[in-house]
Protein backbone atom coordinates (compact mmCIF):
# COMPACT_ATOMS: atom_id res chain seq x y z
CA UNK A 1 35.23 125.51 -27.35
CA UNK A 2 38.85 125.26 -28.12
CA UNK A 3 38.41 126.24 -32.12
CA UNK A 4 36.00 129.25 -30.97
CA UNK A 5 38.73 130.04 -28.80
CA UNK A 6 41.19 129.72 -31.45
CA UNK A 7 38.95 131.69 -34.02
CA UNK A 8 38.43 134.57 -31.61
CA UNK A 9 41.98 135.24 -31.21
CA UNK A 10 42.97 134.68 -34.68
CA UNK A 11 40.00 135.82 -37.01
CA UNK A 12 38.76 138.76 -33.89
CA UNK A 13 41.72 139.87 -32.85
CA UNK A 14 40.75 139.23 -29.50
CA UNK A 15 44.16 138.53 -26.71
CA UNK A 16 43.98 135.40 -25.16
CA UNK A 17 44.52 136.92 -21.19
CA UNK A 18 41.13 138.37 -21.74
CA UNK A 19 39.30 134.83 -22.54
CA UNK A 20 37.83 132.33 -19.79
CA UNK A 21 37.07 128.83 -20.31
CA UNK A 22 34.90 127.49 -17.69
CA UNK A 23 34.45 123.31 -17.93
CA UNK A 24 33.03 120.79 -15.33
CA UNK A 25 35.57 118.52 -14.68
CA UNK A 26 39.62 118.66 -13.92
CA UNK A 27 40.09 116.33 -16.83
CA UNK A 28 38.16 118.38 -19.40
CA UNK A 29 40.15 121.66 -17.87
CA UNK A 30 43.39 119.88 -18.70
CA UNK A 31 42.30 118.46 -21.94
CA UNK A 32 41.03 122.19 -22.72
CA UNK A 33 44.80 123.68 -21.73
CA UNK A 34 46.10 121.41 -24.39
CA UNK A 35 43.95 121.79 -26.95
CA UNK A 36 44.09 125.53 -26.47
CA UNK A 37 47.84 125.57 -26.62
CA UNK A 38 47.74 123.90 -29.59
CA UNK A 39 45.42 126.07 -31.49
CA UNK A 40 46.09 129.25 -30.47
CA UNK A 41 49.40 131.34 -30.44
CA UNK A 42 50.05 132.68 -26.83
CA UNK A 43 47.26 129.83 -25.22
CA UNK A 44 48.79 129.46 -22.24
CA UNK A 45 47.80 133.47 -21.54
CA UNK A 46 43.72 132.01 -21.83
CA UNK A 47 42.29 131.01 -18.30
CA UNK A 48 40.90 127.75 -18.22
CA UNK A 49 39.24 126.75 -14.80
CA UNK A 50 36.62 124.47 -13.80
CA UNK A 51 33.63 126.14 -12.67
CA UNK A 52 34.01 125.06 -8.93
CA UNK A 53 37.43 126.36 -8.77
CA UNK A 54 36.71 129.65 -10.64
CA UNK A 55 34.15 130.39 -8.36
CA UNK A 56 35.84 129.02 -5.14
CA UNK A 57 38.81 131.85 -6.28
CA UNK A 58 36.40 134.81 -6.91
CA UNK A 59 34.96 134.22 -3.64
CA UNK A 60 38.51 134.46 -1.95
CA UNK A 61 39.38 137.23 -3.30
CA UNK A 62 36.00 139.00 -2.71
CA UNK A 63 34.62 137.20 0.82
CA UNK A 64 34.93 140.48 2.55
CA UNK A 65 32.87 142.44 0.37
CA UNK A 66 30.88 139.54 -0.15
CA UNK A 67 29.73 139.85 3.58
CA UNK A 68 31.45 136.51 4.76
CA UNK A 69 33.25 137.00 8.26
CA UNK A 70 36.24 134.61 7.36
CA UNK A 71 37.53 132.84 4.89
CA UNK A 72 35.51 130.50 2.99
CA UNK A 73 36.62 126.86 3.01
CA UNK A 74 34.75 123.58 1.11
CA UNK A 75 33.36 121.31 3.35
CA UNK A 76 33.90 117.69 3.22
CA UNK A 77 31.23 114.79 3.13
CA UNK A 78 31.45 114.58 7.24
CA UNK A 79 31.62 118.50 7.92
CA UNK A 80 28.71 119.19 4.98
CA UNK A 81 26.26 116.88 7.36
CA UNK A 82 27.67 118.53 10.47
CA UNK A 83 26.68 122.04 9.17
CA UNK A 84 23.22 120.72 7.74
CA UNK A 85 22.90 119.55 10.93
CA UNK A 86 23.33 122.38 12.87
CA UNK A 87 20.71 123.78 10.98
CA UNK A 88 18.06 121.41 11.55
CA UNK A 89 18.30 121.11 14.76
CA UNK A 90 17.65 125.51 14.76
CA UNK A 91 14.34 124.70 12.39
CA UNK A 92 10.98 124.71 14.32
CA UNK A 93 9.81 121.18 14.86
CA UNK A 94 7.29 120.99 12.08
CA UNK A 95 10.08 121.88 9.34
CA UNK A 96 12.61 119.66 11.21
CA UNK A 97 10.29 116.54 10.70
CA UNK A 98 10.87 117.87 6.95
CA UNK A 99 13.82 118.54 6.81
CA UNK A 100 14.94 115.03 7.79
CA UNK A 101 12.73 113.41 5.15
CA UNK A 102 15.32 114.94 2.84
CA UNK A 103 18.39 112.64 4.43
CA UNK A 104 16.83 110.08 6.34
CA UNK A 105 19.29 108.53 8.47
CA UNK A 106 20.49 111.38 9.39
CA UNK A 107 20.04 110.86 12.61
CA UNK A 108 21.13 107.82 12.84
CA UNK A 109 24.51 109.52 10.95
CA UNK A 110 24.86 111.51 13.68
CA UNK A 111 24.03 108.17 16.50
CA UNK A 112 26.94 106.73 14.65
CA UNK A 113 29.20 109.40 14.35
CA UNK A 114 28.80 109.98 18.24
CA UNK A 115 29.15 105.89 18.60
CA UNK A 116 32.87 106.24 17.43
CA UNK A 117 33.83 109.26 18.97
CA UNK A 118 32.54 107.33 22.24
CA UNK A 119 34.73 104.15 21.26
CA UNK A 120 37.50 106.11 20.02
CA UNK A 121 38.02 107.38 23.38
């Protein structure tokens, strides 16, 4: 990716502030930055982003006209199965049987979760 990069801007003429490079991991982004800066003139101007954070920042920017009433956060392990959740529990019973075939012990997530709250208090 970095030596199309590199051949884009210097055999296409194309600027580097109109290139993205999308990876999957922090590392690779960094390792991308550098490799990028190292190949092209001006590399620093190319925007290299994993695809979680490129995406996390579009929908920031956009989450109004996106139709989102608030600002869009990402969840962590405990809230994730507190919003999945909240949405079995709204499922009619049939697809709530099903739905907890897909996490089993998710119940007993929640029994727990509710045991420490209880003991914490």
């Amino acid at each position: 990716l970095g030596l199309r990069i590199a051949w884009l801007t210097m055999s296409r003429g194309v600027t580097p502030n109109t290139i993205l490079a999308l990876t999957f991991t922090r590392k690779a982004k960094e390792e991308m930055q550098q490799r990028i800066m190292n190949l092209v003139p001006r590399g620093a101007e190319v925007s290299v982003h994993t695809f979680h954070s490129f995406a996390l920042t579009n929908i920031k920017a956009n989450f109004t006209r996106l139709g989102f009433q608030r600002d869009p956060v990402v969840l962590d392990e405990n809230a994730k199965f507190d919003r999945l959740r909240e949405c079995i529990q709204d499922l009619p019973p049939q697809q709530h049987q099903k739905a907890m075939q897909w996490k089993p012990g998710l119940d007993a997530d929640r029994e727990a979760t509710a045991n420490a709250n209880t003991n914490a208090e």
